[in-house]
Structures are given as structure tokens and as C-alpha cells.
Protein backbone atom coordinates (compact mmCIF):
# COMPACT_ATOMS: atom_id res chain seq x y z
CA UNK A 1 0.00 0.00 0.00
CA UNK A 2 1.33 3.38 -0.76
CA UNK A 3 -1.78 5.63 -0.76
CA UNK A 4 -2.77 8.25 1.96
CA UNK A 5 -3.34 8.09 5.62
CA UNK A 6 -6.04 9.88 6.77
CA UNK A 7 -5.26 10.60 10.61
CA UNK A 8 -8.98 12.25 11.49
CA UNK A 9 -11.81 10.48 10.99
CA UNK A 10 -14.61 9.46 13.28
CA UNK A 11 -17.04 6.81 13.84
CA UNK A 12 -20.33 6.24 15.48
CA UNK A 13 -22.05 3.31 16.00
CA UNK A 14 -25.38 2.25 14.75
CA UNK A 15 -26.87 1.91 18.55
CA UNK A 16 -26.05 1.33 21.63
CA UNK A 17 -27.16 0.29 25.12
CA UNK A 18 -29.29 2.37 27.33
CA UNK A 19 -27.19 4.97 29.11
CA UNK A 20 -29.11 6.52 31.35
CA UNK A 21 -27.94 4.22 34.65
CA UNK A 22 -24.84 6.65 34.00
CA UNK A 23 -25.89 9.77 32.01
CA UNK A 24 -29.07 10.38 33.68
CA UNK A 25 -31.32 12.07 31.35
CA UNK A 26 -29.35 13.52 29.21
CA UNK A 27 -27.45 10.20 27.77
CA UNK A 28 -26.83 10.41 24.29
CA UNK A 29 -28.99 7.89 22.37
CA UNK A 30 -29.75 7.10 18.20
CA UNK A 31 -33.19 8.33 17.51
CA UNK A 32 -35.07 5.84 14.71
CA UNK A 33 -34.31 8.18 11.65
CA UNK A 34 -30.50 8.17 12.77
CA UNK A 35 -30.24 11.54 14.70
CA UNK A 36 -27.84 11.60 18.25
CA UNK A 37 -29.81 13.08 21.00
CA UNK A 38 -28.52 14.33 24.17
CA UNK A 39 -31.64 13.98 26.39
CA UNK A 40 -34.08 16.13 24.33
CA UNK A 41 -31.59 17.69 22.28
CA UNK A 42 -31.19 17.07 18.67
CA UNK A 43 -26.90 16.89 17.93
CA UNK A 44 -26.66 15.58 14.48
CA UNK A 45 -27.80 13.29 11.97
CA UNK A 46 -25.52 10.78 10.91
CA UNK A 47 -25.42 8.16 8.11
CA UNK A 48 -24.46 4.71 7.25
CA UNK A 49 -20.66 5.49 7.04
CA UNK A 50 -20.28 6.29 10.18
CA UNK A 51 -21.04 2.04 11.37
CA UNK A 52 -20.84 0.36 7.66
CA UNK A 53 -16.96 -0.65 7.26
CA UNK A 54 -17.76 -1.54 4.04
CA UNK A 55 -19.38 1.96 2.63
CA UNK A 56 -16.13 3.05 4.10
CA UNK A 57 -13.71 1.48 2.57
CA UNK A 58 -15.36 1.68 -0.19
CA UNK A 59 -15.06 5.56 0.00
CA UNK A 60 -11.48 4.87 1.34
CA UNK A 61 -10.95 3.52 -2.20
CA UNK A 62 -12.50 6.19 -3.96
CA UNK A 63 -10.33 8.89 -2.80
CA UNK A 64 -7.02 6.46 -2.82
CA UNK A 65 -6.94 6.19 1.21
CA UNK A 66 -5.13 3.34 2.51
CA UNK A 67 -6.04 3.59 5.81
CA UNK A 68 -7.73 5.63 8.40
CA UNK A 69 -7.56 6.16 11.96
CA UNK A 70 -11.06 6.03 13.49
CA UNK A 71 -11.77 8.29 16.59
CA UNK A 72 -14.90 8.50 18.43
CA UNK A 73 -17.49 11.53 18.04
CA UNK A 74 -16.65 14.19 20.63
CA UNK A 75 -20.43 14.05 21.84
CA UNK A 76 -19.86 10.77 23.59
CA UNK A 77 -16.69 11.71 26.00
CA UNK A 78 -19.33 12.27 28.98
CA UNK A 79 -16.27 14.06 30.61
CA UNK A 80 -18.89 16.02 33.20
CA UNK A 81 -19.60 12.80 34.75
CA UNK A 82 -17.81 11.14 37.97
CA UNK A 83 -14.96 9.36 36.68
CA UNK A 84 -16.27 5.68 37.25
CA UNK A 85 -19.50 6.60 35.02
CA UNK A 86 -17.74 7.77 32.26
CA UNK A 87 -15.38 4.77 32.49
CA UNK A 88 -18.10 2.55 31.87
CA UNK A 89 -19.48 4.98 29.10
CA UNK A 90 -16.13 4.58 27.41
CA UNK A 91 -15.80 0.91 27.67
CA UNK A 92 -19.19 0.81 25.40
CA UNK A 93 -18.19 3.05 22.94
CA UNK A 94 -14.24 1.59 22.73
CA UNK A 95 -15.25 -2.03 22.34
CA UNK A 96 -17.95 -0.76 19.80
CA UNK A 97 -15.00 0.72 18.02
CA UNK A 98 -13.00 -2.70 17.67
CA UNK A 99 -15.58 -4.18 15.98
CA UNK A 100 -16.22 -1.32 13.31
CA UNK A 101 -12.62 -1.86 12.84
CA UNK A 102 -12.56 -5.73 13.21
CA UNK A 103 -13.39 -6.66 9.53
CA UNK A 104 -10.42 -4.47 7.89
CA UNK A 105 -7.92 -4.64 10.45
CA UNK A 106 -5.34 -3.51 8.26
CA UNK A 107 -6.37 -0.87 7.44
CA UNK A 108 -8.94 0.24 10.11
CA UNK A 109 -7.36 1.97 13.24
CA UNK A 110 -9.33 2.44 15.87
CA UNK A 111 -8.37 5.09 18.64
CA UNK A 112 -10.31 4.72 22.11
CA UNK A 113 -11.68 7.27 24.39
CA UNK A 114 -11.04 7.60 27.77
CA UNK A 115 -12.32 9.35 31.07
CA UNK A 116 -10.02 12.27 31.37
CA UNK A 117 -11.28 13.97 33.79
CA UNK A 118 -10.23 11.00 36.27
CA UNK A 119 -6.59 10.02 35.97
CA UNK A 120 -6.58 6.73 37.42
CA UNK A 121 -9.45 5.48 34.76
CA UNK A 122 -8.32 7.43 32.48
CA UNK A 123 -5.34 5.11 32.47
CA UNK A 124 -6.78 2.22 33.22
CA UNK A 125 -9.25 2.02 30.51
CA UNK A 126 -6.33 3.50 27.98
CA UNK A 127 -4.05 0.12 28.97
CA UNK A 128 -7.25 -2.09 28.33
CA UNK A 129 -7.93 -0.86 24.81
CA UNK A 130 -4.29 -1.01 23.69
CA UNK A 131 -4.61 -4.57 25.07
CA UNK A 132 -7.73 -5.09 23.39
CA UNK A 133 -6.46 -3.61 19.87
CA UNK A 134 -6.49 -0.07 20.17
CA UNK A 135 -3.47 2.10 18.58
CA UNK A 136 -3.93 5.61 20.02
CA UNK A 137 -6.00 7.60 22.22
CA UNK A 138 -8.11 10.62 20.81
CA UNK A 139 -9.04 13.42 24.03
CA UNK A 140 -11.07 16.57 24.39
CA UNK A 141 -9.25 19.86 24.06
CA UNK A 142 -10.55 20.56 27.96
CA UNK A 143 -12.08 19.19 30.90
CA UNK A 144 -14.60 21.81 31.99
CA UNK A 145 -12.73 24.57 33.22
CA UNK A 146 -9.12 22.86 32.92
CA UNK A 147 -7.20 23.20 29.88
CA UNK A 148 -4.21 20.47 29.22
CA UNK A 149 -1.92 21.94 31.26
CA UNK A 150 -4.25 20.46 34.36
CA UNK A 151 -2.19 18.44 36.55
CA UNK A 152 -4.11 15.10 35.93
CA UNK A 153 -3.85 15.96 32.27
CA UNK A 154 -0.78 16.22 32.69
CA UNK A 155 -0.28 12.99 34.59
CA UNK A 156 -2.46 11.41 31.56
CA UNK A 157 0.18 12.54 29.19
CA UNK A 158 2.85 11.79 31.08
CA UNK A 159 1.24 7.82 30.56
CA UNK A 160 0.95 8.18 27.11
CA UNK A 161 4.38 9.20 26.06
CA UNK A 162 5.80 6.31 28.59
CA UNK A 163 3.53 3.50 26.40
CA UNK A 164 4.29 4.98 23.39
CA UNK A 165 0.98 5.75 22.29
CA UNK A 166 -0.42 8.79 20.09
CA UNK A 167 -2.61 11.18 20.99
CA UNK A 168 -5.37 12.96 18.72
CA UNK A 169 -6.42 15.86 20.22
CA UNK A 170 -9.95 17.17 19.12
CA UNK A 171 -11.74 20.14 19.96
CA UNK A 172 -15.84 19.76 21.99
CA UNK A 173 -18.10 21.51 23.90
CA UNK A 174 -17.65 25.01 22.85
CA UNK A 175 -18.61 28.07 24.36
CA UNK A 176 -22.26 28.70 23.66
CA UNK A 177 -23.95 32.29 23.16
CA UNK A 178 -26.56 34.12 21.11
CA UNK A 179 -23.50 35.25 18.75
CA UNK A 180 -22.52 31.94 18.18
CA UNK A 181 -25.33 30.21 17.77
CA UNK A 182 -25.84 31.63 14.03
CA UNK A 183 -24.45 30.66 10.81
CA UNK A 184 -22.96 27.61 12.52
CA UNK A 185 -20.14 30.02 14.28
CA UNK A 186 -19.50 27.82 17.12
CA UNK A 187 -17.49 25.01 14.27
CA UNK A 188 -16.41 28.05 12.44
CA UNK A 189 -14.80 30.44 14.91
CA UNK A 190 -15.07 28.11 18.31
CA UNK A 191 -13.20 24.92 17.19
CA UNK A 192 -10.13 26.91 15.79
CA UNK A 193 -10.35 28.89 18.97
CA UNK A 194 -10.35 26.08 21.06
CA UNK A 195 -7.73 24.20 19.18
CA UNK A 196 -5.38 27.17 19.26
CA UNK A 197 -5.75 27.49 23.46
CA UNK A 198 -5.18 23.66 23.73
CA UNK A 199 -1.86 24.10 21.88
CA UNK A 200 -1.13 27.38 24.43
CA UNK A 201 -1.91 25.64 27.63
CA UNK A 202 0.83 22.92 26.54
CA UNK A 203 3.35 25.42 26.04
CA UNK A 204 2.33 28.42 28.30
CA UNK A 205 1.28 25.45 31.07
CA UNK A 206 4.55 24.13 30.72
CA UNK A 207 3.49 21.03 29.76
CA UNK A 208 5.92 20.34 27.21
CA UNK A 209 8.76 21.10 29.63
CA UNK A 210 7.12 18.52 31.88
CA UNK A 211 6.37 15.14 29.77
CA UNK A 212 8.93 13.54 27.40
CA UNK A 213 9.74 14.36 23.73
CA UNK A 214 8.20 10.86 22.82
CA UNK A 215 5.32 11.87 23.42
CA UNK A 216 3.38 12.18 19.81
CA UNK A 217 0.07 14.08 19.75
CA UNK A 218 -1.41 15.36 17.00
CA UNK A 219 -4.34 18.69 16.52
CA UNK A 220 -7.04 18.61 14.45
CA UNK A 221 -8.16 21.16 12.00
CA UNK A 222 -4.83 22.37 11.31
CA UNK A 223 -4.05 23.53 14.97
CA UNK A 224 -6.98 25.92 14.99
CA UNK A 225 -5.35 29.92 14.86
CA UNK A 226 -1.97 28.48 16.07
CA UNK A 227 -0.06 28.66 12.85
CA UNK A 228 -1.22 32.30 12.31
CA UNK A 229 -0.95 33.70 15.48
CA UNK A 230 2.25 32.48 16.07
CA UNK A 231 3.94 35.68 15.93
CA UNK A 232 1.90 37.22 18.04
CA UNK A 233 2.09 34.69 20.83
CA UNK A 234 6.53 34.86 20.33
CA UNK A 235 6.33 38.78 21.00
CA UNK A 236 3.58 38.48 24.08
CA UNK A 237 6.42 35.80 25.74
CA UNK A 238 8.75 38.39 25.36
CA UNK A 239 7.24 41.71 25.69
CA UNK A 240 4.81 40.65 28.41
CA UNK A 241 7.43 38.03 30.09
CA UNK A 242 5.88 38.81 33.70
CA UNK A 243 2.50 37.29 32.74
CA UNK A 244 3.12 34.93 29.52
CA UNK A 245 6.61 33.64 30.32
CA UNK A 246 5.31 30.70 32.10
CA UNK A 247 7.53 28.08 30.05
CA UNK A 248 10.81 27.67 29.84
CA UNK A 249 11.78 28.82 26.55
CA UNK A 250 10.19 31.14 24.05
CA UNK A 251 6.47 29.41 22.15
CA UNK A 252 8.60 28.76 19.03
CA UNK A 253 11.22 26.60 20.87
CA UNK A 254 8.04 23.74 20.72
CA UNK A 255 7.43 23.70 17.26
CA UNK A 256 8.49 20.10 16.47
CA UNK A 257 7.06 18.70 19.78
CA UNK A 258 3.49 18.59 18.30
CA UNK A 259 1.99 18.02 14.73
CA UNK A 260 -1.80 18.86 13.10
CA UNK A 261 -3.75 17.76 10.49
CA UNK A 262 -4.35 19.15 6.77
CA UNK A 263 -7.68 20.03 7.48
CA UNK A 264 -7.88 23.43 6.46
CA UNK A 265 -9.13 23.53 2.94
CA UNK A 266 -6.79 26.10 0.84
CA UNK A 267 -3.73 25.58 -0.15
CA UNK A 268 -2.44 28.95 1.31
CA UNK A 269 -3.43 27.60 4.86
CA UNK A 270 -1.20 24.88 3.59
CA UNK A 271 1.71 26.63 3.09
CA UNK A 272 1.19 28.50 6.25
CA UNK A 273 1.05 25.31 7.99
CA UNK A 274 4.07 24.09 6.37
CA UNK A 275 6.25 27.31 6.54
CA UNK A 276 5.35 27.53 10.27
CA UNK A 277 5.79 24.48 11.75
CA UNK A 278 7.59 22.12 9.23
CA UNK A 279 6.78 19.72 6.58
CA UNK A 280 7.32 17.04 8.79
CA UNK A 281 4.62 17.59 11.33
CA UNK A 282 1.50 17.87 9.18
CA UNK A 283 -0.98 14.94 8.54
CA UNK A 284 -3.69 14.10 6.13
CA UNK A 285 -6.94 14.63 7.73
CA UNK A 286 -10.56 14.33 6.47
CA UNK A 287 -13.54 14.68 9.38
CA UNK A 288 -14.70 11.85 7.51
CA UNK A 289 -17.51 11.18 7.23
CA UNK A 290 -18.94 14.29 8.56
CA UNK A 291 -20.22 17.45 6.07
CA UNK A 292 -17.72 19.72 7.06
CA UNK A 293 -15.10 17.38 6.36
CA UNK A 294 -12.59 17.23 2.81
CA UNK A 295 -14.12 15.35 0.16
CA UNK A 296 -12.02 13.79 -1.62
CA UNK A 297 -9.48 13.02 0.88
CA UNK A 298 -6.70 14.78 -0.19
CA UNK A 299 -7.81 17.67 -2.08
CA UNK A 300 -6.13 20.66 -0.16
CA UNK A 301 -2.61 18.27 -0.86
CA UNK A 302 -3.28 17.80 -4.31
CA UNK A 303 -3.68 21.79 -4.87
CA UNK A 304 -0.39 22.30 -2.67
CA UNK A 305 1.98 22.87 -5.92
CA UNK A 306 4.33 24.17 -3.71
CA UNK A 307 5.28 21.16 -2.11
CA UNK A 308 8.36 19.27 -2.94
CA UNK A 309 7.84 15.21 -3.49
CA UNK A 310 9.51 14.90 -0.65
CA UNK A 311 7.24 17.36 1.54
CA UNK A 312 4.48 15.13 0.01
CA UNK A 313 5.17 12.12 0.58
CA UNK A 314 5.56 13.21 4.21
CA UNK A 315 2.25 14.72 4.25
CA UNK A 316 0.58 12.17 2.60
CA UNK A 317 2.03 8.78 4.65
CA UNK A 318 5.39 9.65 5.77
CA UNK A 319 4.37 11.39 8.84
CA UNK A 320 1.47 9.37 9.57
CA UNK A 321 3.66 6.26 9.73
CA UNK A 322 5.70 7.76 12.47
CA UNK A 323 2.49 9.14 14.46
CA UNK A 324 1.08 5.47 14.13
CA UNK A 325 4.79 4.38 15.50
CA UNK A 326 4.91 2.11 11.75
CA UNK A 327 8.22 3.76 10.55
């Protein structure tokens, strides 16, 4: 196989069991015509790609993927929940997961979820599912009020790099307001935002001072802002060192210690990507199969003349064989 890797793309499964011994009554649940709820609360509608392994390989092939990893939907991390609730939320969804995957193993990565807001299951449940099959681990951007700087976090990271697993980072539960509630503003403006302050928190929070370089964790959407703001983040650390020089080094010392996915649609976003924080740490990504996501899998790389084969190739698989710990 030499085609792409798509590194972001998400599953969910067509049913599950009765949550509400755990959620209460807002457990998320499959309506009949194949719309999540949360309680009363419509989320999305979802299709048959999102369970079918075969209508997605069969789109796999179509846009010359050779294999994707498969995270869970945000919506189900439960991460307001005591710990030992949300463990046994998790263990649902994760097992569900191996059996999407089960029929195309090689090609079929599944990533679990885990508890984060309680360390101890949060690790727990992470060893079980690499045990069981898993490859990586995909997290919230937050825990309530706690960014990933949070010391449990933290601790959680500190696990991951030590077992050699990757992390995808993706961005949920945005910040909700009359303003944001139109033209869909919360995915548009909120989910870069959100990404972009995940990235801060490990840098500003120290957190890259803190866990080991193995550690390999990945941001979806293309880091949010990051890229762009850069710049502005380099001169606050130094103008403004009483109140942003938190880390031990200047923000750009840390490029290289994190990567992102291509999902950002133009190939000047590309470039930006690529100029700021290296050929070497950007991904394919998709959102598949969700309508925000690229169709075909590959497009903003394919418009990207400005990439060397090399660059390419790293983009396309290269990288994504490292993340995966294949190369």
C-alpha cells in the first residue's frame, strides 16, 4: 500500500445500550431516523458510514486512502460525569470501536476514548484498549474549566508518552452564546479557537517542559489559529514576560514537539502550515464522514503545488507512519 493516511476520521455506532444508569437524562442515544440526542436535544444526523466498514472502505478507495484512523465523536466523551461513570461509558463506545474496525484490520485503526477527567481510569481504561487492539487515544481539548496543562492531564500525558501511544487531540463543547449560535459560528470560529488554546496551555502550562519528547500528539483542523498567530504569541512571551513567560523557553522553541492535520481547505493555509511548523509535522486529515469534512481526501494536498515530493510524501504517509509508530 502506498496511498494516503487519513489521521482524522470518526465513527459512530449504529446503537447502543441504554445509558441513562450513568448519564441520567441527558445520555446520548440514536433516535429511529439516525439523529444523536442528548436527552431532548437534537446533535446531528448521521449516516451509514459512520457504522458500515464496508461503505467506508469503499469511499477509502474512492479517494485512494489506505487507511484511516477512526476516533470517536466528541459528543460521547461524557467528561462532566464522575470518573467511574464515564469509564463505563467509554468501555461501550471503545469495544464498539474494535468491531467497526474488526473486519479491515489492516487498514482500520481504531483510537479509544477515555475518562479524562479521572486520571486513574483514564489510564486504566487507555491500557485495556491497547490490550484489546487499540493504537492511540483521541481526548477533548478541555475538561470543563481545565485546559491540558491540568495536573491530571498532565499525569495522563505523562502515561501516554511512557507507552508509546499517540494522541489525537480534538476540539468539543464550545462556548455557547446568542452570537454563536448563528451561521454555525461555534465550528467556524469556536473549534479553531479552542484548538489554538489547547496548543497554548501545553506550552504556556509548561506542559511540554514537563512530559517527554516521545510523546506524539497530533491537533485537528490544522491547529486551529496556532499557525497564524504564532507571531503574536513569540512577541507576548517576550514583551509581556511577567504574565506569559510561564515556560521555559520562548512558544517557538516547541514547534516540532506537536503536529496537526491538513484540514484546512486552501492551499495557502497549507503553506502557512508548512512554513510555520515544518513539513514534517503535518498529517492528512478528512472529518470523515462528517459534512464539514474534505471530500475527496486529499484535495487541499493535491492543490499544494508548492510542495516538494519529498514534503508530500511526508504529508501524505510519511508522517502518519511515524504518528502510528509504523516507521
Amino acid at each position: 500500500m502506498n496511498g494516503l493516511i487519513d489521521v482524522h476520521t470518526h465513527f459512530v455506532p449504529d446503537g447502543w445500550p441504554d445509558l441513562t444508569r450513568w448519564a441520567g437524562s441527558e445520555a446520548p442515544w440514536l433516535r429511529s431516523d439516525k439523529v444523536i440526542m442528548t436527552g431532548s436535544r437534537e446533535f446531528r444526523a448521521v449516516g451509514a458510514q459512520c457504522w458500515d466498514p464496508d461503505l467506508r472502505l469503499a469511499d477509502m478507495d474512492a479517494d485512494g486512502v489506505d487507511i484511516q484512523v477512526v476516533s470517536p465523536t466528541p459528543a460521547f466523551f461524557q467528561y462532566g460525569l464522575p470518573g467511574t461513570d464515564a469509564e463505563a461509558i467509554c468501555r461501550i463506545f471503545n469495544d464498539l470501536a474494535l468491531e467497526l474496525a474488526a473486519p479491515a484490520a489492516d487498514r482500520l485503526v481504531p483510537f479509544c476514548q477515555v475518562p479524562l477527567q479521572d486520571t486513574d481510569a483514564a489510564c486504566r481504561e487507555l491500557e485495556r484498549c491497547l490490550a484489546d487492539g487499540h493504537r492511540g487515544v483521541e481526548i477533548g481539548n478541555h475538561v470543563g474549566d481545565l485546559d491540558l496543562d491540568s495536573a491530571g492531564v498532565v499525569t495522563f500525558l505523562q502515561h501516554c508518552a511512557s507507552l508509546d501511544v499517540p494522541v489525537f487531540v480534538h476540539p468539543w463543547d464550545m462556548a455557547d452564546s446568542p452570537r454563536l449560535n448563528r451561521w454555525m459560528a461555534q465550528w467556524l470560529t469556536g473549534m479553531p479557537a479552542e484548538t489554538h488554546l489547547s496548543i497554548l496551555s501545553l506550552i504556556l502550562g509548561g506542559v511540554f517542559d514537563q512530559v517527554h519528547e516521545r510523546l506524539r500528539i497530533c491537533f485537528a483542523h490544522g491547529g486551529g489559529s496556532f499557525a497564524f498567530w504564532l507571531g503574536r504569541l513569540e512577541n507576548a512571551w517576550h514583551r509581556r514576560n511577567d504574565v506569559v513567560g510561564t515556560s521555559q523557553h520562548p512558544p517557538s522553541h516547541y514547534i516540532g514537539r506537536f503536529s496537526v492535520d491538513s484540514v484546512v481547505f486552501d492551499e495557502r493555509a497549507m503553506r502557512l502550515l508548512v512554513d510555520t511548523l515544518g513539513a514534517d509535522h503535518v498529517m492528512v486529515g478528512s472529518d470523515y464522514p462528517y459534512p464539514l469534512g474534505e471530500r475527496p481526501v486529499g484535495t487541499v494536498l493535491d492543490k499544494s503545488a508548492f510542495l516538494s515530493p519529498e514534503e508530500r510524501a511526508l504529508i501524505s504517509r510519511g508522517n502518519a507512519e511515524r504518528f502510528l509508530g509504523q516507521a
